[in-house]
Each structure stands twice: as C-alpha cells, then as structure tokens.
Protein backbone atom coordinates (compact mmCIF):
# COMPACT_ATOMS: atom_id res chain seq x y z
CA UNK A 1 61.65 23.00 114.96
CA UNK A 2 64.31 26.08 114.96
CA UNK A 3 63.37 28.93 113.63
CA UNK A 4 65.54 30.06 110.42
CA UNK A 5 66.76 33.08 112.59
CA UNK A 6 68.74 30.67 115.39
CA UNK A 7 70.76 28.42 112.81
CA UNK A 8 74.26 29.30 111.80
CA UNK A 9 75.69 26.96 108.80
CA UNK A 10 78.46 25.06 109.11
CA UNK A 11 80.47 27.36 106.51
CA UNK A 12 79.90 30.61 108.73
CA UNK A 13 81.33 28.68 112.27
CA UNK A 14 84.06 27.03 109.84
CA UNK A 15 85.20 30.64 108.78
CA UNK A 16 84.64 32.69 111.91
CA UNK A 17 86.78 29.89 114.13
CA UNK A 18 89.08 29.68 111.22
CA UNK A 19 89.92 33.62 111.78
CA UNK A 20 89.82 33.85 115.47
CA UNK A 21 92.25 30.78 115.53
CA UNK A 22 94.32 32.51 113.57
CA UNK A 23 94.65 35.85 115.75
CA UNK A 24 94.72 34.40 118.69
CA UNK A 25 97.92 34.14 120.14
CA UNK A 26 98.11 38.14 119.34
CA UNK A 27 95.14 38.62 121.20
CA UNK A 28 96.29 36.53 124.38
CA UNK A 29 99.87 38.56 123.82
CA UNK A 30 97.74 41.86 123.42
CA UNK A 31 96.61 41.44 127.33
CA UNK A 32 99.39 39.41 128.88
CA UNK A 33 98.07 36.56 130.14
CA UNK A 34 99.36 33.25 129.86
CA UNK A 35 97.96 30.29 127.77
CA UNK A 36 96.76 28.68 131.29
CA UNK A 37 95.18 31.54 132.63
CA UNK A 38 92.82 32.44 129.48
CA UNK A 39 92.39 28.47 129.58
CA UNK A 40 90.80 28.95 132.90
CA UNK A 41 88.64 32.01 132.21
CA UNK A 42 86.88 29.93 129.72
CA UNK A 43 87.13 26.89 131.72
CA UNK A 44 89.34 23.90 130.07
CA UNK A 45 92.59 23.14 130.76
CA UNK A 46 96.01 24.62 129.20
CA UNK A 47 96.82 21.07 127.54
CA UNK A 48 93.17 21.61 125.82
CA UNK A 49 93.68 25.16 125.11
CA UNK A 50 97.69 24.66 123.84
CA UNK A 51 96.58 22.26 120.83
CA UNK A 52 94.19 24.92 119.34
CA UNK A 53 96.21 28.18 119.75
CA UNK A 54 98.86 26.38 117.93
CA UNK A 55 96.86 25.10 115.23
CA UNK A 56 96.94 21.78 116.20
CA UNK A 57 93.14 21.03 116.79
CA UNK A 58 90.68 23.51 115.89
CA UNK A 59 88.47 25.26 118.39
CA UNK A 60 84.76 24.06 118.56
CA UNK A 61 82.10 26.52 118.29
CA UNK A 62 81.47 26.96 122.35
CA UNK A 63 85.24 27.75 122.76
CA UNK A 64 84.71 30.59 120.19
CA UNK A 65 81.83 31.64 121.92
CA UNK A 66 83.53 31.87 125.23
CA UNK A 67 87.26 33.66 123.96
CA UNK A 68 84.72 35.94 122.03
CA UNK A 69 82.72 37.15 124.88
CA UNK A 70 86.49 37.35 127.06
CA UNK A 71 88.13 39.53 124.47
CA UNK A 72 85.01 41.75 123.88
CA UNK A 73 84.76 42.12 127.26
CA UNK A 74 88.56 43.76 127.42
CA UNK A 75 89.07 47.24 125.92
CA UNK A 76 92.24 46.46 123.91
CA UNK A 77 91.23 43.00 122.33
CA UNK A 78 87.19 44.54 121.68
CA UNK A 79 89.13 46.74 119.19
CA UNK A 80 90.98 44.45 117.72
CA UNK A 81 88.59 41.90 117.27
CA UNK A 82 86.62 44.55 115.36
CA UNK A 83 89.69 45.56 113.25
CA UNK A 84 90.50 42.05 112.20
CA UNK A 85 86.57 41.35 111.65
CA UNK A 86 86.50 38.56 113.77
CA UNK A 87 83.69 39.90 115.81
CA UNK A 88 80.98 38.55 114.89
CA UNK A 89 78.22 41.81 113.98
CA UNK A 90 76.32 39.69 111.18
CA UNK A 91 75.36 37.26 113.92
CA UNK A 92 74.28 39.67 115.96
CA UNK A 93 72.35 41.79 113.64
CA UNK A 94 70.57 38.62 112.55
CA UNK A 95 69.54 37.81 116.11
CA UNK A 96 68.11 41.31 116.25
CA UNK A 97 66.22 40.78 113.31
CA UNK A 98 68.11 43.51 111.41
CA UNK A 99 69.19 40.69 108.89
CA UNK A 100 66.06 38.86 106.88
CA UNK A 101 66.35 35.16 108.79
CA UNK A 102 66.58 33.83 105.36
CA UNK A 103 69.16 36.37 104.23
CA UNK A 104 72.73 34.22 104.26
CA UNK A 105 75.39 35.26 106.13
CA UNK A 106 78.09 32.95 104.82
C-alpha cells in the first residue's frame, strides 16, 4: 500500500502540466535550444515533443518530471520556473514531511 505522503491527485499533475505546458516554449526560447535538442535531453523524439509544446497533446507526468529537473538544473529557466510558480515546492515540502501527508495540495 502507498503511503499518503507518495500520492499526488490527479487535479495537482492536471494543473502543474497544465502551467508548464503553457510556458514552455519561453523557457526552451529562454536557453536557445531547439525543439529537437531539449527532445533529446529528456529522451523522445522532436515529432513527440512538437505535439505537446504546441498544445496539441498534453505532456504526461514523466515528461514534466524530466523538463522540470532540465530547467531547474539551468540558471536562467530555475528562476523562471520559480517566478511563474511552476516549480513544484509543495511537492517537495510534502516529500520532506514539512507538509502533513494528509494536508492537500491541490
């Protein structure tokens, strides 16, 4: 059985990829890098990638997972994930146990 503390609802992925989806041809722009290259950095091809930068498909969870640990990991897009709130502190505060488990976060 998983513990309270591990599950994230549907609602809070929904929302979060709903938010980064919508940044996120500003934060490929922000570092210069083509749609094919950040396609390869989180490994799936540009004619995957294309359909969900342009709205066409949305993004599963583990693709939101991966751009978010790319852009943290670069100085320019860590700050702007942070000013558009798409990083994601509540999860990780929760993890830490600095949120009660049963506490919602969406």
């Amino acid at each position: 059985m998983v513990q309270d503390k591990w599950i994230i609802s549907n609602n809070y992925k929904k929302a979060s990829i709903d938010l980064l989806q919508n940044n996120l041809s500003a934060l490929r722009a922000k570092i210069g890098i083509s749609q094919e290259e950040l396609a390869s950095i989180i490994g799936v091809t540009r004619q995957t990638y294309y359909p969900v930068e342009s709205g066409k498909k949305t993004m599963t969870w583990s693709m939101f997972l991966a751009l978010i640990f790319v852009f943290d990991a670069i100085n320019d897009t860590s700050e702007m994930l942070e000013e558009l709130r798409i990083y994601p502190i509540d999860l990780i505060m929760k993890f830490n146990d600095q949120i009660s488990p049963n506490e919602s976060i969406i």
